[in-house]
PDB file of N, CA and C in Angstrom:
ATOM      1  N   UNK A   1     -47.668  43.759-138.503  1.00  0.00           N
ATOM      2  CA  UNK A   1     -47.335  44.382-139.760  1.00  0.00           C
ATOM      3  C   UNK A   1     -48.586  44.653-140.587  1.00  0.00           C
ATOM      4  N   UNK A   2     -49.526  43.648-140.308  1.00  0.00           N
ATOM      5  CA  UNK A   2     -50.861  44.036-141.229  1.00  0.00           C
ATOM      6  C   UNK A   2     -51.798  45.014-141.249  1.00  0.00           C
ATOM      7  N   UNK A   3     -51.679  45.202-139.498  1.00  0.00           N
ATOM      8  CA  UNK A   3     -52.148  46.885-139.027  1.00  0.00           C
ATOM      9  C   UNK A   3     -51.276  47.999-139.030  1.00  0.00           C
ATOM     10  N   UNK A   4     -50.152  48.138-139.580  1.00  0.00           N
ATOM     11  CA  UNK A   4     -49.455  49.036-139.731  1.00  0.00           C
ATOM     12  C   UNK A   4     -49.498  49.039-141.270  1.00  0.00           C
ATOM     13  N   UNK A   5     -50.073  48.319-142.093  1.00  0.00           N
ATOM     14  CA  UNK A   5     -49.497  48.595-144.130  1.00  0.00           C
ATOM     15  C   UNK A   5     -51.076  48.815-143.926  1.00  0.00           C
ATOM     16  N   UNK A   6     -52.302  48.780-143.198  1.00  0.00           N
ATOM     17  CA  UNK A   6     -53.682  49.067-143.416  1.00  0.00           C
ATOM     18  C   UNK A   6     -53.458  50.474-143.249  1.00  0.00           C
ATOM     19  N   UNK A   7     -52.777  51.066-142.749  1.00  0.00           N
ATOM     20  CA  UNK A   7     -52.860  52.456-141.930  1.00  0.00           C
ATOM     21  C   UNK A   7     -52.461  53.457-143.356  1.00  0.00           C
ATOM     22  N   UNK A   8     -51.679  53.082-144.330  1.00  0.00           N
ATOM     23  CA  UNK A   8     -51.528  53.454-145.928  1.00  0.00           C
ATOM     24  C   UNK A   8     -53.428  53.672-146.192  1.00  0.00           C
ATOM     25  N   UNK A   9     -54.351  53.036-146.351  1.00  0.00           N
ATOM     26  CA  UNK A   9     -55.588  53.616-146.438  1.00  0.00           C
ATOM     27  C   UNK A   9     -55.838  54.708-145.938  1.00  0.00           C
ATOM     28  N   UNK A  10     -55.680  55.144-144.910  1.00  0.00           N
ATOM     29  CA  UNK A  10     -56.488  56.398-143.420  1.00  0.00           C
ATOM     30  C   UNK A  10     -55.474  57.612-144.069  1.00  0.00           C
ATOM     31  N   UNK A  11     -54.123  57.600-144.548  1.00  0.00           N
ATOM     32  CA  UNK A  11     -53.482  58.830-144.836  1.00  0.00           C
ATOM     33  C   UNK A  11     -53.074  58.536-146.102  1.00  0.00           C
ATOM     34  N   UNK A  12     -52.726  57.638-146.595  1.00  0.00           N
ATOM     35  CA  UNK A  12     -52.204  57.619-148.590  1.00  0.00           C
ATOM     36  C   UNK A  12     -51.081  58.815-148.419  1.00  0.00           C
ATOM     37  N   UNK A  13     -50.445  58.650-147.618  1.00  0.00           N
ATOM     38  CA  UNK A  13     -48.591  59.114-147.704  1.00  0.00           C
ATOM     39  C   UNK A  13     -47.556  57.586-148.031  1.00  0.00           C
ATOM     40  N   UNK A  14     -47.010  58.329-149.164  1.00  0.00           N
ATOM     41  CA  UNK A  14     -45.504  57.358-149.126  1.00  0.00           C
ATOM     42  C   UNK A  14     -44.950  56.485-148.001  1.00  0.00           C
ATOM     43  N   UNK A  15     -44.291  57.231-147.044  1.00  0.00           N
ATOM     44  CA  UNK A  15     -43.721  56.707-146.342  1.00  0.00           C
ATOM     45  C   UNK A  15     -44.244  57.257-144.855  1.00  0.00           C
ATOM     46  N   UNK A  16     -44.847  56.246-144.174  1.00  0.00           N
ATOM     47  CA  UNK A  16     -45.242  56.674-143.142  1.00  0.00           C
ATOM     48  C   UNK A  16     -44.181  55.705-141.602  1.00  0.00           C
ATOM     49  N   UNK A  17     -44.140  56.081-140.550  1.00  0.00           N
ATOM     50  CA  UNK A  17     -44.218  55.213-139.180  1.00  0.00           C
ATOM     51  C   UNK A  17     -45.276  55.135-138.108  1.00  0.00           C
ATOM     52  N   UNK A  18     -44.873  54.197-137.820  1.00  0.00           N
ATOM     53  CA  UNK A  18     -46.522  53.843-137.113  1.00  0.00           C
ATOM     54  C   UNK A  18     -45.903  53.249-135.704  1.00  0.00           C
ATOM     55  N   UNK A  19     -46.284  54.103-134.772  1.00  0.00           N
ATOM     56  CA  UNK A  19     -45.940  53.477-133.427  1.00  0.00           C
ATOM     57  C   UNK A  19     -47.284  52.816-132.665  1.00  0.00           C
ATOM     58  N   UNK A  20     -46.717  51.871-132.361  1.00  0.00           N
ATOM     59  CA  UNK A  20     -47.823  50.776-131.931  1.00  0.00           C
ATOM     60  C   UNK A  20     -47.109  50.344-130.311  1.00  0.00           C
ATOM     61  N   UNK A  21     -47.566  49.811-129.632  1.00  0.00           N
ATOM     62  CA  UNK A  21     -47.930  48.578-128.507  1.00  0.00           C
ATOM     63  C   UNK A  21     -48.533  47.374-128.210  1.00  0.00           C
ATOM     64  N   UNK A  22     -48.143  46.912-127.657  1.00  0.00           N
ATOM     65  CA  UNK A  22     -48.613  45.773-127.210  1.00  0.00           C
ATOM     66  C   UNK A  22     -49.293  45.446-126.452  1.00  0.00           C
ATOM     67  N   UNK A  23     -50.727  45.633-126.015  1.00  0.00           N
ATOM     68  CA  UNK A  23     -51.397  45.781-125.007  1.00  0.00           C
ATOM     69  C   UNK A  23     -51.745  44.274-124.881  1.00  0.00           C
ATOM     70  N   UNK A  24     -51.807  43.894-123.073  1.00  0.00           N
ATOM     71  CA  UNK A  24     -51.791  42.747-122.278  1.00  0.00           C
ATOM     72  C   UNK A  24     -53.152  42.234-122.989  1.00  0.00           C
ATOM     73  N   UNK A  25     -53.849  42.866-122.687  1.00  0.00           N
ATOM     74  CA  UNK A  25     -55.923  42.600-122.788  1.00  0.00           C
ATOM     75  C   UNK A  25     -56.050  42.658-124.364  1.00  0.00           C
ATOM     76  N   UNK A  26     -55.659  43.725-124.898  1.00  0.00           N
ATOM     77  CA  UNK A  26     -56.208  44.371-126.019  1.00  0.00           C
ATOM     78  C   UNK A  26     -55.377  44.056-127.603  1.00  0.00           C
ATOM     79  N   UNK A  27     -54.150  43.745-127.182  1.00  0.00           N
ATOM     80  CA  UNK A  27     -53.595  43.132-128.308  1.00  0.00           C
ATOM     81  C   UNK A  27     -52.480  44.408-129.077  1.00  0.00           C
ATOM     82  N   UNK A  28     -52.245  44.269-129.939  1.00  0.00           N
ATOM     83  CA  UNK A  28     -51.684  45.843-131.021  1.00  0.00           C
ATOM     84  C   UNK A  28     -52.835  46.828-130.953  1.00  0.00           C
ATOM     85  N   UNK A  29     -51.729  47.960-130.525  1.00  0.00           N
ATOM     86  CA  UNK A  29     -52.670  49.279-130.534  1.00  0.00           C
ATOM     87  C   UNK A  29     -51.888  50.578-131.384  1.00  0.00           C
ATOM     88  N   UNK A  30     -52.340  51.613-132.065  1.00  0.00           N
ATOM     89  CA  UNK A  30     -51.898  52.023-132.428  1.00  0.00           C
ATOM     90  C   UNK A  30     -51.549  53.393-131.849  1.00  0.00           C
ATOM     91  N   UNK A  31     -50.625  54.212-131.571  1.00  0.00           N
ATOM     92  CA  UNK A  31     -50.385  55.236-130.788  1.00  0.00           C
ATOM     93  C   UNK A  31     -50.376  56.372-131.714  1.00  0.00           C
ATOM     94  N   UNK A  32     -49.658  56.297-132.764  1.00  0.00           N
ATOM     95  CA  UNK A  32     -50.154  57.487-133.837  1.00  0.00           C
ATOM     96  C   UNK A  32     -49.078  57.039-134.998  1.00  0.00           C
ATOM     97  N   UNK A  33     -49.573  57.973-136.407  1.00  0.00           N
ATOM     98  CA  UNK A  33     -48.840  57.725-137.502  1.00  0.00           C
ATOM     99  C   UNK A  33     -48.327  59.079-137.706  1.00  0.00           C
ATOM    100  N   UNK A  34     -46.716  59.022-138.043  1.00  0.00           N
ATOM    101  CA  UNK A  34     -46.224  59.655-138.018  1.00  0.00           C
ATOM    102  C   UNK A  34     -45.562  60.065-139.929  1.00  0.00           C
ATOM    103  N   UNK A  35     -45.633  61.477-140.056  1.00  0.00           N
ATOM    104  CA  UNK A  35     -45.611  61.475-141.504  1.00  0.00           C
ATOM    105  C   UNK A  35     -44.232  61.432-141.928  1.00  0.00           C
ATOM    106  N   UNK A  36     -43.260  62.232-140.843  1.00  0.00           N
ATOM    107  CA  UNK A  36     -41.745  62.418-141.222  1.00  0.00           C
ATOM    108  C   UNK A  36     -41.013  61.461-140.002  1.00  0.00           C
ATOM    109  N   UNK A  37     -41.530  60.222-140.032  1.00  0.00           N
ATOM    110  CA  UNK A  37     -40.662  59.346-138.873  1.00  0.00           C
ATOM    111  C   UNK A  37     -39.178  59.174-138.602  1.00  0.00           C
ATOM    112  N   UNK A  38     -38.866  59.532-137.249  1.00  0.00           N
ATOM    113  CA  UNK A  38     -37.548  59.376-137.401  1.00  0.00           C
ATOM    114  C   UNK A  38     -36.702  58.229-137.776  1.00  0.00           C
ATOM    115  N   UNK A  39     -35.211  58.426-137.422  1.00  0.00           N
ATOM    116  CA  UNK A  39     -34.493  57.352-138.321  1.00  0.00           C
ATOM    117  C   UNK A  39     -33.781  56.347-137.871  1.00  0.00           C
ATOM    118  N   UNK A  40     -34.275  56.326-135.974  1.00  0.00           N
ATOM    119  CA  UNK A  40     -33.530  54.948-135.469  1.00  0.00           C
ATOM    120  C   UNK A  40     -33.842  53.996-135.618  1.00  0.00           C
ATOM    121  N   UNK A  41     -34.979  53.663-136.473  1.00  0.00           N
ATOM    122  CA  UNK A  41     -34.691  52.642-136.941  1.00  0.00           C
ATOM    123  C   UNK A  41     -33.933  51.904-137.827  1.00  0.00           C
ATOM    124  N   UNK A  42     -33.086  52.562-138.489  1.00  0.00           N
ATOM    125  CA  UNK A  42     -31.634  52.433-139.417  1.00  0.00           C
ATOM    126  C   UNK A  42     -30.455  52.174-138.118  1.00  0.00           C
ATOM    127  N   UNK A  43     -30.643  52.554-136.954  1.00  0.00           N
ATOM    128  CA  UNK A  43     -29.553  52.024-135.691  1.00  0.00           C
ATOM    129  C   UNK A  43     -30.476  50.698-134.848  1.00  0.00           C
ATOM    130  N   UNK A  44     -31.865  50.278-134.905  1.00  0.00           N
ATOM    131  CA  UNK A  44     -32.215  48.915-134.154  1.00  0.00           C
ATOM    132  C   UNK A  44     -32.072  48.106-135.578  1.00  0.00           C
ATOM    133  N   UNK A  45     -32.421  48.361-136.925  1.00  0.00           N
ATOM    134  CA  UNK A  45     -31.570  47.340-137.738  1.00  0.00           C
ATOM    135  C   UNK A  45     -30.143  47.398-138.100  1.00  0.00           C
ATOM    136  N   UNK A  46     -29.637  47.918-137.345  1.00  0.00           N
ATOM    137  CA  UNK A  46     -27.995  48.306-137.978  1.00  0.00           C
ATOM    138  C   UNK A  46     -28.320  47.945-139.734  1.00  0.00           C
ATOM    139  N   UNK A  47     -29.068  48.954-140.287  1.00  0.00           N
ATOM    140  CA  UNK A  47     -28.794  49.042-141.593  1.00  0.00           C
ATOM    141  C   UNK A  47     -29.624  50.545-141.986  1.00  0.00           C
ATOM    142  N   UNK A  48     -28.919  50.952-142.950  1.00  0.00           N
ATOM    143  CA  UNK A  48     -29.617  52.313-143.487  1.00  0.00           C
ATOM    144  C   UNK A  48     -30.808  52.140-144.176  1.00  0.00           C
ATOM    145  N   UNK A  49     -31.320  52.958-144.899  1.00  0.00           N
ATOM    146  CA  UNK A  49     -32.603  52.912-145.420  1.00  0.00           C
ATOM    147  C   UNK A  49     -32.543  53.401-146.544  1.00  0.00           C
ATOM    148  N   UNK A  50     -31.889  53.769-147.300  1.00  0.00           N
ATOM    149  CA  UNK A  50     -31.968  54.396-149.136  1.00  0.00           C
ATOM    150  C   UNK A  50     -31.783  52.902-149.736  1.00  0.00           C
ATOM    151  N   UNK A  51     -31.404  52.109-149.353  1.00  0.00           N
ATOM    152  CA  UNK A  51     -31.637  50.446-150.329  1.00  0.00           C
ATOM    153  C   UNK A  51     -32.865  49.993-150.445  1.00  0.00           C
ATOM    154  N   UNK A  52     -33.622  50.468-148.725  1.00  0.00           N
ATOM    155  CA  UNK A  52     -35.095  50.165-148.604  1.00  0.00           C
ATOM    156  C   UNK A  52     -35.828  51.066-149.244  1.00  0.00           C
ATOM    157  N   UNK A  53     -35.836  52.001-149.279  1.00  0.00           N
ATOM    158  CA  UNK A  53     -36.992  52.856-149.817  1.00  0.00           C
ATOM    159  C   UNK A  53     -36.471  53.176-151.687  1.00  0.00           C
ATOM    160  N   UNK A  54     -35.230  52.817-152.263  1.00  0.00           N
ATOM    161  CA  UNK A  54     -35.173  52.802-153.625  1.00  0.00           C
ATOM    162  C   UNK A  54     -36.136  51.649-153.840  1.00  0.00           C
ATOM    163  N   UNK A  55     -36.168  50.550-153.033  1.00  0.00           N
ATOM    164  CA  UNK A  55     -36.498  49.124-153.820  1.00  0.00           C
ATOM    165  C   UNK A  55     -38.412  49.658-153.747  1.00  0.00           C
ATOM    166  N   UNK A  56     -38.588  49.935-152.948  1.00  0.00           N
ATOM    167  CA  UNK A  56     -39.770  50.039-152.780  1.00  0.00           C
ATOM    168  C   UNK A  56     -40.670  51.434-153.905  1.00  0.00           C
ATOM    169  N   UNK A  57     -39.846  52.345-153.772  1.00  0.00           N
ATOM    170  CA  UNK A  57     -39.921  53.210-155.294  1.00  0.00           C
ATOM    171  C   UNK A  57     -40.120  52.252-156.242  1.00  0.00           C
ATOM    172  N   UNK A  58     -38.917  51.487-156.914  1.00  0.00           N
ATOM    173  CA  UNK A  58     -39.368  50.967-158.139  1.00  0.00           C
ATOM    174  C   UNK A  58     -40.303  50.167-158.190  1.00  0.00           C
ATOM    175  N   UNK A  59     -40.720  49.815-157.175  1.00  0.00           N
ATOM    176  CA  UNK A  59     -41.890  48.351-156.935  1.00  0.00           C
ATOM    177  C   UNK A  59     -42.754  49.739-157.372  1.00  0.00           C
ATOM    178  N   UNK A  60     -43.265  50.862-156.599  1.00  0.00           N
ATOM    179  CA  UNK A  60     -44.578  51.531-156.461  1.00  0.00           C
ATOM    180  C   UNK A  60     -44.319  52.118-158.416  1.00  0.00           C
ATOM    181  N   UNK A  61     -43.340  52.648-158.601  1.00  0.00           N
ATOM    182  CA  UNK A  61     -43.211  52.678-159.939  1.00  0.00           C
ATOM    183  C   UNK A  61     -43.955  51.782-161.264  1.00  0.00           C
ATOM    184  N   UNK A  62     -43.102  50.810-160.702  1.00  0.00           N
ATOM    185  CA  UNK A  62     -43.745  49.206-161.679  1.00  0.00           C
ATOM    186  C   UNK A  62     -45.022  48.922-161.341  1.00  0.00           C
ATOM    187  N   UNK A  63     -45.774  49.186-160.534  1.00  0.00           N
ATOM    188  CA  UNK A  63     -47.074  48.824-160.471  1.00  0.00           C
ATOM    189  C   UNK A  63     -48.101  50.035-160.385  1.00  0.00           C
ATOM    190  N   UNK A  64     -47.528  51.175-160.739  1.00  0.00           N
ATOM    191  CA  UNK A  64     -48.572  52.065-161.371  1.00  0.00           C
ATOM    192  C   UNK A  64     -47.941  51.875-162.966  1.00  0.00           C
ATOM    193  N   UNK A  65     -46.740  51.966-163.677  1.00  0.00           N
ATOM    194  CA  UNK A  65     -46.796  51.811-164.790  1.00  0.00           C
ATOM    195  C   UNK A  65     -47.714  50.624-165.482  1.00  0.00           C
ATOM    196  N   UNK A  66     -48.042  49.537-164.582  1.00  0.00           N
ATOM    197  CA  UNK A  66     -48.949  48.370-164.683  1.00  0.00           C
ATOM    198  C   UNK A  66     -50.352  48.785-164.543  1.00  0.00           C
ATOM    199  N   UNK A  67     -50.775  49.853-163.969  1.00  0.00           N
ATOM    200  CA  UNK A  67     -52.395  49.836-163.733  1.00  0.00           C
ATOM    201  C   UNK A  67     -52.635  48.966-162.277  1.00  0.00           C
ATOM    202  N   UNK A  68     -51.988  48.456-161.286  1.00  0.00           N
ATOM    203  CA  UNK A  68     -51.893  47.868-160.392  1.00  0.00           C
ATOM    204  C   UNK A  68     -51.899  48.399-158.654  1.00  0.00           C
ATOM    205  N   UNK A  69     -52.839  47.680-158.252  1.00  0.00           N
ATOM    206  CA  UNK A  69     -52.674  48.150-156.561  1.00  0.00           C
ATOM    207  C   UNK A  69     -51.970  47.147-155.601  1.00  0.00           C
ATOM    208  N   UNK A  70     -52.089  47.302-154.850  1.00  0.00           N
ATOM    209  CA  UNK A  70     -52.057  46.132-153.363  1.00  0.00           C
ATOM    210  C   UNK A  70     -52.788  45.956-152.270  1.00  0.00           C
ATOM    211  N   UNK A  71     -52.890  45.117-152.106  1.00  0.00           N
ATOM    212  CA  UNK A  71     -54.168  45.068-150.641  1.00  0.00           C
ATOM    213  C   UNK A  71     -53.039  45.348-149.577  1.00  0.00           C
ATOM    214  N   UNK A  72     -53.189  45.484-148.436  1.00  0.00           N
ATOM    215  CA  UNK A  72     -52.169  45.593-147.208  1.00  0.00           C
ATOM    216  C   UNK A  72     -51.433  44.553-146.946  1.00  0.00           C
ATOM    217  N   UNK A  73     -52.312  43.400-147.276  1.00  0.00           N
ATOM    218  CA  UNK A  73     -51.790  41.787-147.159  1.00  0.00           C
ATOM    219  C   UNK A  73     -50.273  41.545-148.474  1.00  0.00           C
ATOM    220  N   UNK A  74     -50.634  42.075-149.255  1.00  0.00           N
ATOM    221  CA  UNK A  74     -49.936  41.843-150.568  1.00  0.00           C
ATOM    222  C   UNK A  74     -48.460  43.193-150.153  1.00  0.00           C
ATOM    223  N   UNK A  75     -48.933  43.980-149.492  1.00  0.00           N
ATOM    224  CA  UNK A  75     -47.793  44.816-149.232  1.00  0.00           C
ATOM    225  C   UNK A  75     -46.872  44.235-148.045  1.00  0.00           C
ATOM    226  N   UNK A  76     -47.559  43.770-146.968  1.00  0.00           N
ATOM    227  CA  UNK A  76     -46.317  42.973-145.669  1.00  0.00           C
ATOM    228  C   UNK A  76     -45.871  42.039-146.923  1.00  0.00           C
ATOM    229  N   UNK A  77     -46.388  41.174-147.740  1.00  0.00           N
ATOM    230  CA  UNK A  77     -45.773  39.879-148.268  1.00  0.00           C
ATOM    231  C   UNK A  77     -44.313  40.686-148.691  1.00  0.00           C
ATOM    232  N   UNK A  78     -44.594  41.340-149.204  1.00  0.00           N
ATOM    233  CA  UNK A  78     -43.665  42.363-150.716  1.00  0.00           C
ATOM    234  C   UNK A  78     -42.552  42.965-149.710  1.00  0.00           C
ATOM    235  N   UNK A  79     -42.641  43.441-148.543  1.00  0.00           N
ATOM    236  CA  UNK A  79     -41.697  43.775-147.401  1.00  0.00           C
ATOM    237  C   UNK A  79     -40.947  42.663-146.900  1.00  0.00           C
ATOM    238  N   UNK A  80     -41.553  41.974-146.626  1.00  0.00           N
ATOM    239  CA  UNK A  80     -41.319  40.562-145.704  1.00  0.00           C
ATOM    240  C   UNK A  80     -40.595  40.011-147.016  1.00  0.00           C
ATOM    241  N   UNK A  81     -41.021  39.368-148.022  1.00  0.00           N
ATOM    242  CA  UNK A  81     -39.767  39.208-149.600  1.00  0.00           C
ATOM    243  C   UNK A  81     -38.718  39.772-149.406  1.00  0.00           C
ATOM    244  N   UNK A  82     -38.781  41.096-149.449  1.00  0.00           N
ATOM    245  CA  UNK A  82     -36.895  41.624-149.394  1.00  0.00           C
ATOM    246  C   UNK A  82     -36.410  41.731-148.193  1.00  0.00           C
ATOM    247  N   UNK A  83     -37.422  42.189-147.373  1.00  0.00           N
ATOM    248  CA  UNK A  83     -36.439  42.823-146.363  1.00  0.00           C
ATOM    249  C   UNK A  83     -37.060  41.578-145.018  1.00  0.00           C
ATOM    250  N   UNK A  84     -37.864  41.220-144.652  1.00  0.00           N
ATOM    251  CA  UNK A  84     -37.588  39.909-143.789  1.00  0.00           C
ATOM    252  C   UNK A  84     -37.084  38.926-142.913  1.00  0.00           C
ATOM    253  N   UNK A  85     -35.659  39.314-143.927  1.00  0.00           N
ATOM    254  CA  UNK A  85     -34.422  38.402-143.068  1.00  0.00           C
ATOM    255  C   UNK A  85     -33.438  38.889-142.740  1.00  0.00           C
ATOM    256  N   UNK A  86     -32.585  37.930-141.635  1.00  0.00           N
ATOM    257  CA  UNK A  86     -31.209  38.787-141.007  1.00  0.00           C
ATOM    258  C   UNK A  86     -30.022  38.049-141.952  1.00  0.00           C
ATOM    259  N   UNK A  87     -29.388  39.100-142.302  1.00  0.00           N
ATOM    260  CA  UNK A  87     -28.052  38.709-143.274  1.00  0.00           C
ATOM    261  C   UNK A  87     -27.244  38.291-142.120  1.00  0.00           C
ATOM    262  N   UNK A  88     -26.166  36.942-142.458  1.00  0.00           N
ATOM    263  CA  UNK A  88     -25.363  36.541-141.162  1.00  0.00           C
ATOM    264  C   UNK A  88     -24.151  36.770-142.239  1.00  0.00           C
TER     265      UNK A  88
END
């Protein structure tokens, strides 16, 4: 997750996807960033995405009305906070 919220530096788009791998030797790799990513990922979380991306609006909202940034580290935390866990 930390090499995918760094990748917000290289393009400064809203909402990006980032397809990555897992390489044996080499570790996370990145395959490319995508500007209009598609939307299965709303079917591998069986959940939609306008709850996710409102919450994340008002966060980016509230912290430019603040004068405020985030490091990449401070952005997985802020993801991982809401969205993180599996509802049972």
């Amino acid at each position: 997750m930390h090499l995918a919220a760094r990748c917000y530096e290289l393009c400064e788009l809203g909402y990006i996807g980032v397809d990555m791998v897992l390489d044996q030797d080499k570790g996370p790799l990145i395959l490319e960033l995508n500007a209009r990513p598609g939307l299965n990922i709303q079917i591998a979380n069986d959940c939609g995405l306008s709850h996710r991306t409102e919450a994340i609006e008002r966060h980016l909202a509230q912290m430019e009305a603040n004068g405020q940034s985030e490091s990449p580290e401070e952005r997985v935390a802020f993801v991982q906070s809401l969205f993180g866990h599996v509802d049972t």
